[in-house]
PDB file of N, CA and C in Angstrom:
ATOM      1  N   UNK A   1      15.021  20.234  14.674  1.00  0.00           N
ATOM      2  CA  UNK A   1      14.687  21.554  14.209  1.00  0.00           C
ATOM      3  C   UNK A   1      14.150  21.458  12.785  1.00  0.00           C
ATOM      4  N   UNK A   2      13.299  22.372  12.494  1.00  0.00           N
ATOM      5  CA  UNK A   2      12.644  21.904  11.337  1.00  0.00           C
ATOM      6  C   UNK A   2      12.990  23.089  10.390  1.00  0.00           C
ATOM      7  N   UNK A   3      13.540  22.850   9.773  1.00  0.00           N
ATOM      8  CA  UNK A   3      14.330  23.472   8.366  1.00  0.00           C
ATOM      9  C   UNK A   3      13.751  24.132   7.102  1.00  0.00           C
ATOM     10  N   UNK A   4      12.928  23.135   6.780  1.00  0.00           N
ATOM     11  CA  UNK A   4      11.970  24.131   5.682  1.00  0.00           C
ATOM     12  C   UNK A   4      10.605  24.130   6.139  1.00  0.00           C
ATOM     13  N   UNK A   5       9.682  24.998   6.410  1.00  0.00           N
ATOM     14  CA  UNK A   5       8.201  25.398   7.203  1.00  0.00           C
ATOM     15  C   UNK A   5       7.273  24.258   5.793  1.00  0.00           C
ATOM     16  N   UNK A   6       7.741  24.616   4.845  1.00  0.00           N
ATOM     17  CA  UNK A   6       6.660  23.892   3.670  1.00  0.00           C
ATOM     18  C   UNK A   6       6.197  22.354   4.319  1.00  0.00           C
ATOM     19  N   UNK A   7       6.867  21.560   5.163  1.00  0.00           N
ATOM     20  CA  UNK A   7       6.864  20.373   5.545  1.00  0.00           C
ATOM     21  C   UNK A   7       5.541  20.400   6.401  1.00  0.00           C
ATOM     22  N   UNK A   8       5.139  21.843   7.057  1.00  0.00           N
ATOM     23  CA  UNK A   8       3.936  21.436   7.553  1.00  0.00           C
ATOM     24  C   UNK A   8       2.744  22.574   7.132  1.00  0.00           C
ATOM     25  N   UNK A   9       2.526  21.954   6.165  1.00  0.00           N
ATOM     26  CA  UNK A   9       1.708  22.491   5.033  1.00  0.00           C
ATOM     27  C   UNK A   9       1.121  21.238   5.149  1.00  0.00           C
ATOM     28  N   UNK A  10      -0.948  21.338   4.768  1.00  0.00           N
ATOM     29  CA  UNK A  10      -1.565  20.185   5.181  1.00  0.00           C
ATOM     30  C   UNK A  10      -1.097  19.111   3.449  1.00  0.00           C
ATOM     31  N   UNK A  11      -0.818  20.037   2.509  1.00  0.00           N
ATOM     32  CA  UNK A  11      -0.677  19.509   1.207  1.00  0.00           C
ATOM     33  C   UNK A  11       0.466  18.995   0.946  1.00  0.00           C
ATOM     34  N   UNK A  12       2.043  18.935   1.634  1.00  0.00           N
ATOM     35  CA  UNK A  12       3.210  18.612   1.739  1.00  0.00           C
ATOM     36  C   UNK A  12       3.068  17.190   1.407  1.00  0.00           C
ATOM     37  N   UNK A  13       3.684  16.800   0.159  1.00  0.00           N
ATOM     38  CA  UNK A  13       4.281  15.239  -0.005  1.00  0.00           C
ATOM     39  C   UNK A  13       5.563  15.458  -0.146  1.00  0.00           C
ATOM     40  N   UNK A  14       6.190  14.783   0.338  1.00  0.00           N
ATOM     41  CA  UNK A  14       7.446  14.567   0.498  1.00  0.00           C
ATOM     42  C   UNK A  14       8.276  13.793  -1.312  1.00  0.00           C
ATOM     43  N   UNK A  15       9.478  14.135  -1.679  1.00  0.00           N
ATOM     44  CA  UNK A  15       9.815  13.212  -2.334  1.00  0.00           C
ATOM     45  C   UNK A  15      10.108  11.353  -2.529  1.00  0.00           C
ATOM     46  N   UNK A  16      10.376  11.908  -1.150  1.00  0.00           N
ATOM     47  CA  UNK A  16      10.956  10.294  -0.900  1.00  0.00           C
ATOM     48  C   UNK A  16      10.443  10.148   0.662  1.00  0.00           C
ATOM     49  N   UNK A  17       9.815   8.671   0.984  1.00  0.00           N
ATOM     50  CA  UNK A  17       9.893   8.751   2.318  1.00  0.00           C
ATOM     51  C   UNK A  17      10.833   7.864   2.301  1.00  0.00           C
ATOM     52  N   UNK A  18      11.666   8.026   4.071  1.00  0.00           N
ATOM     53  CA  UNK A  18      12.219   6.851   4.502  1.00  0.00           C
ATOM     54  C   UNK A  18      12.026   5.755   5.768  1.00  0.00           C
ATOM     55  N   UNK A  19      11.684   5.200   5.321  1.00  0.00           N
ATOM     56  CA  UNK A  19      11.898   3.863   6.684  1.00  0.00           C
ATOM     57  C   UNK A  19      10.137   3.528   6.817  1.00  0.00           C
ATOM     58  N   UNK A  20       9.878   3.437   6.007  1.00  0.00           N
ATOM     59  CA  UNK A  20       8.247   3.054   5.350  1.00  0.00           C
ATOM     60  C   UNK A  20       8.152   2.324   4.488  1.00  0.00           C
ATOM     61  N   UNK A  21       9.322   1.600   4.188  1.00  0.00           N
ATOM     62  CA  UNK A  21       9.223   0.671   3.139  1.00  0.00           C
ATOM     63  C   UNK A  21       8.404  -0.324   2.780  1.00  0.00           C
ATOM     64  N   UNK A  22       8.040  -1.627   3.845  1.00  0.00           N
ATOM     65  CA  UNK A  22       7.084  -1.984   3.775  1.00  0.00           C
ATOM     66  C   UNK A  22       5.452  -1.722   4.028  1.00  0.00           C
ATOM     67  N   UNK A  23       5.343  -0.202   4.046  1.00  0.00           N
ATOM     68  CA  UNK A  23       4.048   0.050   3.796  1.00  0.00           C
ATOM     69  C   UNK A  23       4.080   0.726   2.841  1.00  0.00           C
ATOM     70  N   UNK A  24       5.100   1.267   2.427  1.00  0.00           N
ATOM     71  CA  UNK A  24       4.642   1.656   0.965  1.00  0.00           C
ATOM     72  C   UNK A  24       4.254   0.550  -0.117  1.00  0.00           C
ATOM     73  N   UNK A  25       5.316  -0.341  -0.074  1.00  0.00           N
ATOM     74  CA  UNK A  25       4.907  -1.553  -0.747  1.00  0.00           C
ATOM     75  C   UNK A  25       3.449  -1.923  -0.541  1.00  0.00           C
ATOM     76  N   UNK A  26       3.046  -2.618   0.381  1.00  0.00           N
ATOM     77  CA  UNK A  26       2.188  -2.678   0.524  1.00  0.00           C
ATOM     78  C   UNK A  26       0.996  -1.762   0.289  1.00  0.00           C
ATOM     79  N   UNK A  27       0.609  -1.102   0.334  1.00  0.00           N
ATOM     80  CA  UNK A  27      -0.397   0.236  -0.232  1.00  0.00           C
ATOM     81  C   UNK A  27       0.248   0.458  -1.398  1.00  0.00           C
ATOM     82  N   UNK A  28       1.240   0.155  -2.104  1.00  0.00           N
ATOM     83  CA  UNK A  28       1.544  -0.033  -3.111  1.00  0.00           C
ATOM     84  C   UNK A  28       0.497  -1.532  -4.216  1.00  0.00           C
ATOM     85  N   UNK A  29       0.737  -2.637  -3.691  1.00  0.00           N
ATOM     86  CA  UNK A  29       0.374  -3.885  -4.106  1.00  0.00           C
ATOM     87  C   UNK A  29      -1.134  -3.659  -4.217  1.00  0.00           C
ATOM     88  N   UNK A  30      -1.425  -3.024  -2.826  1.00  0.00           N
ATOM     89  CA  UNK A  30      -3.105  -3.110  -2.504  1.00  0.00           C
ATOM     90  C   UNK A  30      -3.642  -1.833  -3.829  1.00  0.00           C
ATOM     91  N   UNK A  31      -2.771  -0.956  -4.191  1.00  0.00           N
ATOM     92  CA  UNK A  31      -3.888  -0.062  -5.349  1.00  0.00           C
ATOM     93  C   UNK A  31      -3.414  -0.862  -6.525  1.00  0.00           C
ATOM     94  N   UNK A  32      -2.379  -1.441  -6.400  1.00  0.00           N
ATOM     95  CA  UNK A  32      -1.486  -1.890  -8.025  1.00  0.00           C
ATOM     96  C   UNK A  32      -2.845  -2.626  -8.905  1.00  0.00           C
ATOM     97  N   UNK A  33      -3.764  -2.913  -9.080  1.00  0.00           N
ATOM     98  CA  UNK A  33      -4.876  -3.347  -9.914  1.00  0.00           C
ATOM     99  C   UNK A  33      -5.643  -2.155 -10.816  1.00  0.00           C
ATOM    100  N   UNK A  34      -5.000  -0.972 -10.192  1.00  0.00           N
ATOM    101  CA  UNK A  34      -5.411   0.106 -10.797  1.00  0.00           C
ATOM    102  C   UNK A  34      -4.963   0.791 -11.655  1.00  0.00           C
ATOM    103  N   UNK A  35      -3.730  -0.370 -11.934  1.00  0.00           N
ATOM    104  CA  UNK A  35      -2.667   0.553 -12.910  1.00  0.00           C
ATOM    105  C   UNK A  35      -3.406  -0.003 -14.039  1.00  0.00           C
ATOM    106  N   UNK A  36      -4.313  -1.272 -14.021  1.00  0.00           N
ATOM    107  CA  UNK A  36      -4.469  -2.292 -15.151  1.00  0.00           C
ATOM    108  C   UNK A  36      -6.229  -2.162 -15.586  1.00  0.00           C
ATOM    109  N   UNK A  37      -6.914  -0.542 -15.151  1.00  0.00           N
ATOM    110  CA  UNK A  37      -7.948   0.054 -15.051  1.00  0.00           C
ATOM    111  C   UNK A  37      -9.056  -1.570 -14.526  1.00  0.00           C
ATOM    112  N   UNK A  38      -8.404  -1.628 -13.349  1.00  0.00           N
ATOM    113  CA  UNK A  38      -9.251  -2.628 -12.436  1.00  0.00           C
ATOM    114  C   UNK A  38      -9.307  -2.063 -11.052  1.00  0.00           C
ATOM    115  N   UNK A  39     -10.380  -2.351 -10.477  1.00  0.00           N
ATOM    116  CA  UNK A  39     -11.094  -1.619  -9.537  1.00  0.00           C
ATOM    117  C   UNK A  39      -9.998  -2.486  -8.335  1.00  0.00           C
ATOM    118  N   UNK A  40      -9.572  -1.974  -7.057  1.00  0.00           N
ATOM    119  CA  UNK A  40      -8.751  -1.976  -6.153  1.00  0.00           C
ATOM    120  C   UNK A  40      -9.149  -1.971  -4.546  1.00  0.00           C
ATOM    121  N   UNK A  41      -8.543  -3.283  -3.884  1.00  0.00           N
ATOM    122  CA  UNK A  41      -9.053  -3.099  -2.669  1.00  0.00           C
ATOM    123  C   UNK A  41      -9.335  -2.155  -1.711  1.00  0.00           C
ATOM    124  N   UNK A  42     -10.074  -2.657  -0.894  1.00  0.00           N
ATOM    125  CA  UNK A  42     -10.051  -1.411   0.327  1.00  0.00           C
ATOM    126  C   UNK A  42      -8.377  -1.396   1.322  1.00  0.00           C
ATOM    127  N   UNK A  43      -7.783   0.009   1.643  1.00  0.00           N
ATOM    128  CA  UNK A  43      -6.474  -0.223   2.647  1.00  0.00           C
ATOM    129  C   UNK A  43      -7.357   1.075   3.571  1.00  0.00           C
ATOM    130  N   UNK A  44      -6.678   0.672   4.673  1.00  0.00           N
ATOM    131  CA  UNK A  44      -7.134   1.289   5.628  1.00  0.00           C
ATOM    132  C   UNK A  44      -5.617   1.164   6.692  1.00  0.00           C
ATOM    133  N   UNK A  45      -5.928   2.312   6.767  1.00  0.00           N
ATOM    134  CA  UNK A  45      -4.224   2.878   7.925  1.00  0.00           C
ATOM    135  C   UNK A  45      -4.668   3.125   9.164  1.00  0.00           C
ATOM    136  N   UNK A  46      -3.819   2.052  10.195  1.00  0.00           N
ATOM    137  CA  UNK A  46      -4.403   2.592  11.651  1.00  0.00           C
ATOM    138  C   UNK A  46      -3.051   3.056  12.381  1.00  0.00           C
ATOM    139  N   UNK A  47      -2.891   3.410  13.498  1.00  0.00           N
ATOM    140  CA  UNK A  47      -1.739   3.611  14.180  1.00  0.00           C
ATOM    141  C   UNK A  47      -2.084   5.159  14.932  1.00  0.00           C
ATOM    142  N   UNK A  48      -1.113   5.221  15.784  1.00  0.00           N
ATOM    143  CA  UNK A  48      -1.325   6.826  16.564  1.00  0.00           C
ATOM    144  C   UNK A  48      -0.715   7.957  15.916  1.00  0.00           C
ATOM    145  N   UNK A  49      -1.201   8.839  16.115  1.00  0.00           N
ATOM    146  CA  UNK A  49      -0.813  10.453  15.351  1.00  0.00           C
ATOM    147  C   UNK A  49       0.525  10.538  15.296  1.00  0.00           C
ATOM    148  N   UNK A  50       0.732  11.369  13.679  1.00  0.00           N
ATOM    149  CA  UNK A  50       2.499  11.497  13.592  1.00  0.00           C
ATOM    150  C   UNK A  50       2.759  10.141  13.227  1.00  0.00           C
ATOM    151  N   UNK A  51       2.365   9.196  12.883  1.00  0.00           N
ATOM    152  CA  UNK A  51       3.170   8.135  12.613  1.00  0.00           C
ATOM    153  C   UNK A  51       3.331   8.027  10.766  1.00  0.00           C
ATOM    154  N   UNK A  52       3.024   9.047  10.110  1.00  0.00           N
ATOM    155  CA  UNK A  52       3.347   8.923   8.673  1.00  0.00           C
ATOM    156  C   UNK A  52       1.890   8.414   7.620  1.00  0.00           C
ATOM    157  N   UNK A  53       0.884   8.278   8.362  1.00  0.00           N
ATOM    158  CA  UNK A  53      -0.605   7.280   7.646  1.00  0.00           C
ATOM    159  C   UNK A  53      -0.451   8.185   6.645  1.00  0.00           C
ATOM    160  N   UNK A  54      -1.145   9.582   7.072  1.00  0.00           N
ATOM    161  CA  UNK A  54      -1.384  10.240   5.889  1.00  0.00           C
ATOM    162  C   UNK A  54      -0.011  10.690   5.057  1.00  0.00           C
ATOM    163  N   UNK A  55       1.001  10.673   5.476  1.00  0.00           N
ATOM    164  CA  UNK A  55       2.501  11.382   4.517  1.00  0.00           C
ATOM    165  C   UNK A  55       2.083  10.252   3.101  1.00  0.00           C
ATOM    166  N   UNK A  56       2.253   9.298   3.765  1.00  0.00           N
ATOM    167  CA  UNK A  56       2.556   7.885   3.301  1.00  0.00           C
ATOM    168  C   UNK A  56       1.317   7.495   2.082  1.00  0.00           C
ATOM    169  N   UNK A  57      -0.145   7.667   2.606  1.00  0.00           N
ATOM    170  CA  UNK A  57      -1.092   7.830   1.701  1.00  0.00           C
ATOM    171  C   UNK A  57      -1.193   8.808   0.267  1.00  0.00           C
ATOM    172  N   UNK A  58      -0.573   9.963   0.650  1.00  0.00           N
ATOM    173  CA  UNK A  58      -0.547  10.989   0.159  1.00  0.00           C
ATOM    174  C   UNK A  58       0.873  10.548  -1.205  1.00  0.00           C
ATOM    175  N   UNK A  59       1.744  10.092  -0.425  1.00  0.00           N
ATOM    176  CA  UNK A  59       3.063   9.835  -1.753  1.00  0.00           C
ATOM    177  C   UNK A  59       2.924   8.533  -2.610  1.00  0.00           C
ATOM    178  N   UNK A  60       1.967   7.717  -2.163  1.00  0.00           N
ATOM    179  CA  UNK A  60       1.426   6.390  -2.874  1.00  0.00           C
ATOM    180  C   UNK A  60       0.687   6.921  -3.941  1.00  0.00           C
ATOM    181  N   UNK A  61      -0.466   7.682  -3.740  1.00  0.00           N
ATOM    182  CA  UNK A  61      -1.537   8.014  -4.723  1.00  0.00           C
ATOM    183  C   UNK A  61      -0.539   9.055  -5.279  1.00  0.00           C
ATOM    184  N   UNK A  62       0.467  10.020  -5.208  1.00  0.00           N
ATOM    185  CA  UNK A  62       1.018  11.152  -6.057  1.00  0.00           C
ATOM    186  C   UNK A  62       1.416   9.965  -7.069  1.00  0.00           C
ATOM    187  N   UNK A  63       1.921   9.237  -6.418  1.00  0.00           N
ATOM    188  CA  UNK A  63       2.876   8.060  -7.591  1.00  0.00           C
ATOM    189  C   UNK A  63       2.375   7.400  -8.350  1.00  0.00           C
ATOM    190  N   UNK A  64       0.986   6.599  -8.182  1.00  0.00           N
ATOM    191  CA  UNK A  64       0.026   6.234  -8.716  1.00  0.00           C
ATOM    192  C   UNK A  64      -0.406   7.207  -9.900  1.00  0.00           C
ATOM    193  N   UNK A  65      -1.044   8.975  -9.732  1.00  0.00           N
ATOM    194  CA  UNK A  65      -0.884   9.245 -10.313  1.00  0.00           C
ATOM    195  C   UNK A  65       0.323   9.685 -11.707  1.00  0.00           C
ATOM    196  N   UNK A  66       0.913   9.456 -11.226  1.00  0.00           N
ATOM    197  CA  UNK A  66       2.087   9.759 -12.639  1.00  0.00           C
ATOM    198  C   UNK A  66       2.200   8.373 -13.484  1.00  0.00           C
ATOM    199  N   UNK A  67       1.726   7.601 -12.456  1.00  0.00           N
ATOM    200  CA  UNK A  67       1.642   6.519 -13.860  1.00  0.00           C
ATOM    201  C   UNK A  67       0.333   5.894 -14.682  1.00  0.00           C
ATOM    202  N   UNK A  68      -0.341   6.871 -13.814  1.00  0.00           N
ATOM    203  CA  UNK A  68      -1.901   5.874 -14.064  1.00  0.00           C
ATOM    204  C   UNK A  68      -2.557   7.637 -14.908  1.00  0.00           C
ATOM    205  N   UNK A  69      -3.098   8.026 -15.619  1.00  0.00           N
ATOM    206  CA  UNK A  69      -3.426   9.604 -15.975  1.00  0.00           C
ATOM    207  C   UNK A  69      -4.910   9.374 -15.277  1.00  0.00           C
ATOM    208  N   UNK A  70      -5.583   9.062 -15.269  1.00  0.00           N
ATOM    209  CA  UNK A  70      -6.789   9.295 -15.022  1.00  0.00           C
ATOM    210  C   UNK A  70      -7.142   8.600 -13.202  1.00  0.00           C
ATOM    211  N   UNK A  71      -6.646   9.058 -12.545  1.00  0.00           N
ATOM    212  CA  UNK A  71      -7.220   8.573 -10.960  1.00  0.00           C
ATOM    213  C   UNK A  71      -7.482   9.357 -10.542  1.00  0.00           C
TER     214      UNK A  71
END
């Protein structure tokens, strides 16, 4: 049952995800050159619908931004 409606809002990032760990890391590592204003590989997310690509995209770059000001 879904508890708060805001969750499906197309703009919804979550605080924390869970059980994505190693792709956050990872899409973590893959922008991390950008913290050091160096240009950053290509990541590309595949998998079937509902599986978190975009949640997951979306809370990498929020995070990115707070440490990086200009992305």
């Amino acid at each position: 049952m879904i508890r708060d409606a805001r969750v499906l809002r197309a703009a919804f990032v979550p605080r924390e995800v869970e059980h994505r760990d190693a792709e956050i890391n990872h899409l973590s590592s893959v922008l991390e050159p950008i913290t050091n204003d160096e240009p950053a590989d290509t990541a590309i997310f595949t998998g079937p619908s509902g599986t978190g690509k975009t949640c997951i995209s979306k809370f990498v770059t929020e995070q990115l931004c707070e440490e990086v000001l200009d992305v």
